[in-house]
Structure formats: structure tokens, C-alpha cells
N, C-alpha and C. Protein backbone atom coordinates (compact mmCIF):
# COMPACT_ATOMS: atom_id res chain seq x y z
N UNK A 1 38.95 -42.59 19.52
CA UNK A 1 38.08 -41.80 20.34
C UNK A 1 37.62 -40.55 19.60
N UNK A 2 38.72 -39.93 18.84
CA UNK A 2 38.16 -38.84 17.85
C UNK A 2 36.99 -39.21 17.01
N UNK A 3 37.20 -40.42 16.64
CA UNK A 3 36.30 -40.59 15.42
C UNK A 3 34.30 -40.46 15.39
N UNK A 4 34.60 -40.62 17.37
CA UNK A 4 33.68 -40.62 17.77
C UNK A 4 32.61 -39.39 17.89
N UNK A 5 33.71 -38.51 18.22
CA UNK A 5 32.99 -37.13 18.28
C UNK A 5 32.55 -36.04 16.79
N UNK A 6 32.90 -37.00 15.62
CA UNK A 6 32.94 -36.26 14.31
C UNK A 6 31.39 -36.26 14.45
N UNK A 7 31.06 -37.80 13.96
CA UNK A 7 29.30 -37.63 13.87
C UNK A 7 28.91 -37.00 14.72
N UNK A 8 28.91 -36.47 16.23
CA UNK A 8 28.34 -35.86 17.41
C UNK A 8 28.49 -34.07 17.09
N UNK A 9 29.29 -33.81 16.73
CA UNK A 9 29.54 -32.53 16.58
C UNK A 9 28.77 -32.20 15.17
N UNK A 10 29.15 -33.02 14.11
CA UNK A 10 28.33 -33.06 12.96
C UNK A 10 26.94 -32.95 13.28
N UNK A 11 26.10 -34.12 13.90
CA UNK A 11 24.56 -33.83 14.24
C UNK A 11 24.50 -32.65 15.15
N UNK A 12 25.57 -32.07 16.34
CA UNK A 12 25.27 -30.80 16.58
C UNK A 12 24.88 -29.81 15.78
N UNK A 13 25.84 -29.50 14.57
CA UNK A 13 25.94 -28.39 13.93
C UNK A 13 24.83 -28.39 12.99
N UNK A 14 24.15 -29.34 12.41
CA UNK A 14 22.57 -29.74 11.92
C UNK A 14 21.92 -29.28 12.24
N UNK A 15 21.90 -29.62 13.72
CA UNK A 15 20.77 -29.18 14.75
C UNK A 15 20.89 -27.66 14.59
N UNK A 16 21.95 -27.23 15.03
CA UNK A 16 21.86 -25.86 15.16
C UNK A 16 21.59 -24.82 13.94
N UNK A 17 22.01 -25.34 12.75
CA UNK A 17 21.10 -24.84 11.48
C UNK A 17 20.17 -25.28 11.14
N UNK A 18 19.87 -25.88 11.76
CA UNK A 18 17.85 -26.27 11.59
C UNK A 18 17.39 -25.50 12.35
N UNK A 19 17.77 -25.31 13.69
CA UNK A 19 17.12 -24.51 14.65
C UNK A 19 17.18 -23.10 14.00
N UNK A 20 18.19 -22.71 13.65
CA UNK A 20 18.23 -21.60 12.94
C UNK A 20 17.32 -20.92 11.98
N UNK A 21 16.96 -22.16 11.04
CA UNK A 21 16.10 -21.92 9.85
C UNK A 21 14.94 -21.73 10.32
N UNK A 22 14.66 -22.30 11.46
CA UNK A 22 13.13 -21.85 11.99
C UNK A 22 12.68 -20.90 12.40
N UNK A 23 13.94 -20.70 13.91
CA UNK A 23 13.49 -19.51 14.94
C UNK A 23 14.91 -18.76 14.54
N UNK A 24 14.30 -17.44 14.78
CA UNK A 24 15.66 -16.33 14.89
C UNK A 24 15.15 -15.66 13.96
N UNK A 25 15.79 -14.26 13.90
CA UNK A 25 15.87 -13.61 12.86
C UNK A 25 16.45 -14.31 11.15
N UNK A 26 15.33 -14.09 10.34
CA UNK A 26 15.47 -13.97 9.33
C UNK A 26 15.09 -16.29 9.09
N UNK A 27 14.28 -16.54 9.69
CA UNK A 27 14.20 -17.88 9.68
C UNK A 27 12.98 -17.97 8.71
N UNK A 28 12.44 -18.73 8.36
CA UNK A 28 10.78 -18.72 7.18
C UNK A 28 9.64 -18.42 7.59
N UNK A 29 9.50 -18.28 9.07
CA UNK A 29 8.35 -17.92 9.65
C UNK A 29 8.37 -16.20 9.04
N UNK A 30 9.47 -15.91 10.36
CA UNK A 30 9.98 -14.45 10.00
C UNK A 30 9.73 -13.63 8.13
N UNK A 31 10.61 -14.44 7.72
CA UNK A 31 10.50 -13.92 6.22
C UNK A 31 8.93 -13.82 5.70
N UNK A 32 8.50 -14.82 5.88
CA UNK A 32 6.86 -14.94 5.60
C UNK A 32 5.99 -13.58 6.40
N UNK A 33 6.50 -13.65 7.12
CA UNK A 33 5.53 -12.86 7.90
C UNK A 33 5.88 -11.10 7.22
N UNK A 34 7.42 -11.06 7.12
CA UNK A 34 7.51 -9.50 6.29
C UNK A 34 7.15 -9.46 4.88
N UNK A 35 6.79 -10.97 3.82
CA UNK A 35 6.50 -11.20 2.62
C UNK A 35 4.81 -10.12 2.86
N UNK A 36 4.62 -10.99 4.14
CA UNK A 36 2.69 -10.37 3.99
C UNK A 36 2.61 -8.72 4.26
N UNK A 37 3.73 -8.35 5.09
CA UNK A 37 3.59 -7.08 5.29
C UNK A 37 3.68 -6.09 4.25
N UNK A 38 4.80 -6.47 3.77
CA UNK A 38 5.11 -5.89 2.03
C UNK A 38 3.91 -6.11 1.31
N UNK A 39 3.56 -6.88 1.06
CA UNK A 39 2.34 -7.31 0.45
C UNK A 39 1.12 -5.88 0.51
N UNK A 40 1.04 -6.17 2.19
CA UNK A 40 0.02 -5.11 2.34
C UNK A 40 0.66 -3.68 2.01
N UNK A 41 1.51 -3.09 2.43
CA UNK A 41 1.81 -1.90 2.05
C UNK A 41 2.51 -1.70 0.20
N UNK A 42 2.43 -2.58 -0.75
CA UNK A 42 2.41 -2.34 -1.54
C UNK A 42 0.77 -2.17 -1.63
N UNK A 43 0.25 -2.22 -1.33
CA UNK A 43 -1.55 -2.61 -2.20
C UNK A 43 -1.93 -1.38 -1.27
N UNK A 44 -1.20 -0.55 -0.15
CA UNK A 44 -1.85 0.92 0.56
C UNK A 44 -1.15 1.95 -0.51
N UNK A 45 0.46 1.50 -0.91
CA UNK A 45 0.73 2.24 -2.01
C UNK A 45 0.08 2.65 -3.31
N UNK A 46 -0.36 1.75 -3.59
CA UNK A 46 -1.34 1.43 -5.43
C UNK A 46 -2.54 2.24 -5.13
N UNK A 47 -2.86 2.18 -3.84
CA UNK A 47 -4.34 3.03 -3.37
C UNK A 47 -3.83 4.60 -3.21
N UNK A 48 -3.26 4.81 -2.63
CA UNK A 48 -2.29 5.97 -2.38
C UNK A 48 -1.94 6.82 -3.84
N UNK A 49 -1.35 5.96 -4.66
CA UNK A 49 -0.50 6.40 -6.04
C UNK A 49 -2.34 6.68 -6.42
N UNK A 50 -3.04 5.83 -6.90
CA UNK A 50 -4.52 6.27 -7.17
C UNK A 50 -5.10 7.74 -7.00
N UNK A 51 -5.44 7.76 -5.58
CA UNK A 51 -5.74 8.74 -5.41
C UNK A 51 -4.40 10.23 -5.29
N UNK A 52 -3.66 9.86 -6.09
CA UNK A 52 -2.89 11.23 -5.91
C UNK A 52 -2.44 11.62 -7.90
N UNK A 53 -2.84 10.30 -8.25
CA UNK A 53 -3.08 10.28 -9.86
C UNK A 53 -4.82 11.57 -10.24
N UNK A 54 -5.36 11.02 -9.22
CA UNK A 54 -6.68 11.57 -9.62
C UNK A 54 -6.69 13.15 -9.46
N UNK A 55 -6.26 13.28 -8.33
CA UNK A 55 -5.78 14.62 -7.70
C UNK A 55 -5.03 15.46 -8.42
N UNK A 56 -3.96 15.16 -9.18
CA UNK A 56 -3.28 15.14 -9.87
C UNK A 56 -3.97 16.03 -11.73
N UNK A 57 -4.86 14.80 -11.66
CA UNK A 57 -5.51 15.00 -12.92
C UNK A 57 -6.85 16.60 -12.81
N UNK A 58 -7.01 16.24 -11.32
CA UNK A 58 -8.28 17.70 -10.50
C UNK A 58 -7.18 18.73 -11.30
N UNK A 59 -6.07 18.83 -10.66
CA UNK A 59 -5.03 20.33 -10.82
C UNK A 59 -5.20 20.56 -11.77
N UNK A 60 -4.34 19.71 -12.46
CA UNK A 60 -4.54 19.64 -14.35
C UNK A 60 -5.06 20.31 -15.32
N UNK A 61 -6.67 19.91 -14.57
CA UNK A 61 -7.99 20.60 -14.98
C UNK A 61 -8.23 21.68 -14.42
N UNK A 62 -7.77 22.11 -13.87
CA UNK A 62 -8.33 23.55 -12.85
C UNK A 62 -6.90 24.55 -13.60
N UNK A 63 -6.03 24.20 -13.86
CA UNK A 63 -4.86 24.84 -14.10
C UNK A 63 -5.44 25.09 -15.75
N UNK A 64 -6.27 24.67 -16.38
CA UNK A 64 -6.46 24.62 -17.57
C UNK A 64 -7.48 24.96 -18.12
N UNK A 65 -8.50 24.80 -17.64
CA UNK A 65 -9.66 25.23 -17.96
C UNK A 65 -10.90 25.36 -17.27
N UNK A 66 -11.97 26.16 -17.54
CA UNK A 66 -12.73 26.66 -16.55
C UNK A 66 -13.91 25.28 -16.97
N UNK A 67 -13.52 24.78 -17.40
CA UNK A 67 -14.76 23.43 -17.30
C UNK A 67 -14.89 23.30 -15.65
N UNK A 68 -13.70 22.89 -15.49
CA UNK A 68 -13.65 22.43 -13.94
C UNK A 68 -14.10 23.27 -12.33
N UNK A 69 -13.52 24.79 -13.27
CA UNK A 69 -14.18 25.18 -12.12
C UNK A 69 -15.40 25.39 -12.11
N UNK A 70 -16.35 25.19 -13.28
CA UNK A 70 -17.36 26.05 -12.73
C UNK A 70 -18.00 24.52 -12.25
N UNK A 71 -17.17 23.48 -12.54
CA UNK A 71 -18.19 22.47 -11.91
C UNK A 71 -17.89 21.94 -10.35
N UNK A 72 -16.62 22.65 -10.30
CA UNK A 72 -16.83 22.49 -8.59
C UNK A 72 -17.60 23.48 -8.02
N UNK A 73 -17.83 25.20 -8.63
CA UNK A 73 -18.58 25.57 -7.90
C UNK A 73 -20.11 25.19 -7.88
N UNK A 74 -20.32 24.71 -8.82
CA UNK A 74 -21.93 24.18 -9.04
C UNK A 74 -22.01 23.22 -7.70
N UNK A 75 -21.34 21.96 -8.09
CA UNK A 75 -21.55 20.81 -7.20
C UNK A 75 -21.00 20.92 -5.31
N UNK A 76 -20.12 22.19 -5.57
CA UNK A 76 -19.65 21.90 -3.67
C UNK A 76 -20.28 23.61 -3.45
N UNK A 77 -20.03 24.55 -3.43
CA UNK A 77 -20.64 25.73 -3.54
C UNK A 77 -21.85 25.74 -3.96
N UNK A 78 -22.80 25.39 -4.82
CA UNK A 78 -23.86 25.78 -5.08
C UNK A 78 -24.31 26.82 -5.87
N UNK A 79 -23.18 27.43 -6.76
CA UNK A 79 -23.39 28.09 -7.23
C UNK A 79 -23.87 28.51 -8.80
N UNK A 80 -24.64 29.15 -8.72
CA UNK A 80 -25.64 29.45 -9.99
C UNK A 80 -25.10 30.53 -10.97
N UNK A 81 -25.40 30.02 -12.34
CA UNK A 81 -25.03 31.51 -13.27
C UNK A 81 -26.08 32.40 -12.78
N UNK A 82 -25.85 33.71 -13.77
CA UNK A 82 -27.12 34.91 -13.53
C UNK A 82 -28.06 34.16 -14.56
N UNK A 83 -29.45 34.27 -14.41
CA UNK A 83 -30.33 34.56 -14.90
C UNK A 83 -30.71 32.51 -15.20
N UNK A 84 -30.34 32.05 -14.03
CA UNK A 84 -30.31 30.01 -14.04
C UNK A 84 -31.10 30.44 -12.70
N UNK A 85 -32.28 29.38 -13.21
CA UNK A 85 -32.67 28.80 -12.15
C UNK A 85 -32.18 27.27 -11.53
N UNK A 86 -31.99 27.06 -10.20
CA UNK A 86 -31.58 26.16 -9.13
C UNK A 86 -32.74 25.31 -9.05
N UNK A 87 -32.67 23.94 -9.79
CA UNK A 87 -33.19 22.74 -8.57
C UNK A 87 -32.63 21.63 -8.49
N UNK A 88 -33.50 21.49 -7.24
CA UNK A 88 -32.40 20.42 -6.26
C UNK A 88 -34.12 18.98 -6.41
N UNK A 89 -33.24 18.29 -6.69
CA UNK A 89 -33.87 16.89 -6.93
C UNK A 89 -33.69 15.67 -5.67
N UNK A 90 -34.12 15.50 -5.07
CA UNK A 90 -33.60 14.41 -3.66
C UNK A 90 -34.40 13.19 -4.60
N UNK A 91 -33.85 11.96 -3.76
CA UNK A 91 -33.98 10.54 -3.95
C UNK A 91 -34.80 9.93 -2.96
């Protein structure tokens, strides 16, 4: 009569790690689905690291030499040497 319940308990315990591998925490759906998330927030990181490389490189230049500033004040200020004339060119 034992011998009977080996295979039965055996295909239970199958079942129940199959079921496992599917649904539940940490099953292949699951994993897949945090593979894509990672995914995306590495590639907001790389954009992120980018623009703080560039930013980075602004200081750099401003900490160093007046190239930079006088070209931010030209281009966001508007501002002119003495004795320069200003024009503005539209498209």
C-alpha cells in the first residue's frame, strides 16, 4: 500500500515546483519582468551620468577660464563688450 503513495506524493511535489517556477515570488515571469526594469533604469542612469558629466565639464570651465564665461554671458545674458556692436540674426 506504501508503494502506492511514493509515485503520488512524488507527482505532488513536481507539481508543486512547477507551480512554483511559474507563479510566486521570484518565478520567470517575475524575474523577467525586474530583468526589464533594471534594464530601464540602467539606460535613465547612463542619461543621468551624461548629463552630470557635461555639467561637470560647464564647472570645469567656468572654474578655469574666462572663455566660458564670457560665453554664457553673450549667449543667455546678452551681453556685449564696450565699443561691439549687437546683431541678432532670426531664421
Amino acid at each position: 500500500m506504501s508503494s502506492r503513495f511514493v509515485p503520488a506524493i512524488l507527482i505532488a511535489l513536481l507539481v508543486l515546483l512547477h507551480a512554483q517556477l511559474w507563479m510566486g515570488r521570484g518565478s520567470i515571469p517575475s524575474v523577467q519582468e525586474m530583468q526589464h526594469r533594471l534594464n530601464e533604469q540602467n539606460a535613465k542612469n547612463a542619461s543621468a551620468q551624461a548629463g552630470n558629466d557635461q555639467l561637470a565639464a560647464e564647472v570645469r570651465d567656468l572654474k578655469e577660464g574666462m572663455e566660458m564665461v564670457e560665453e554664457k554671458a553673450r549667449s543667455e545674458l546678452g551681453m556685449v563688450k564696450p565699443n561691439e556692436i549687437f546683431v541678432q540674426v532670426t531664421k
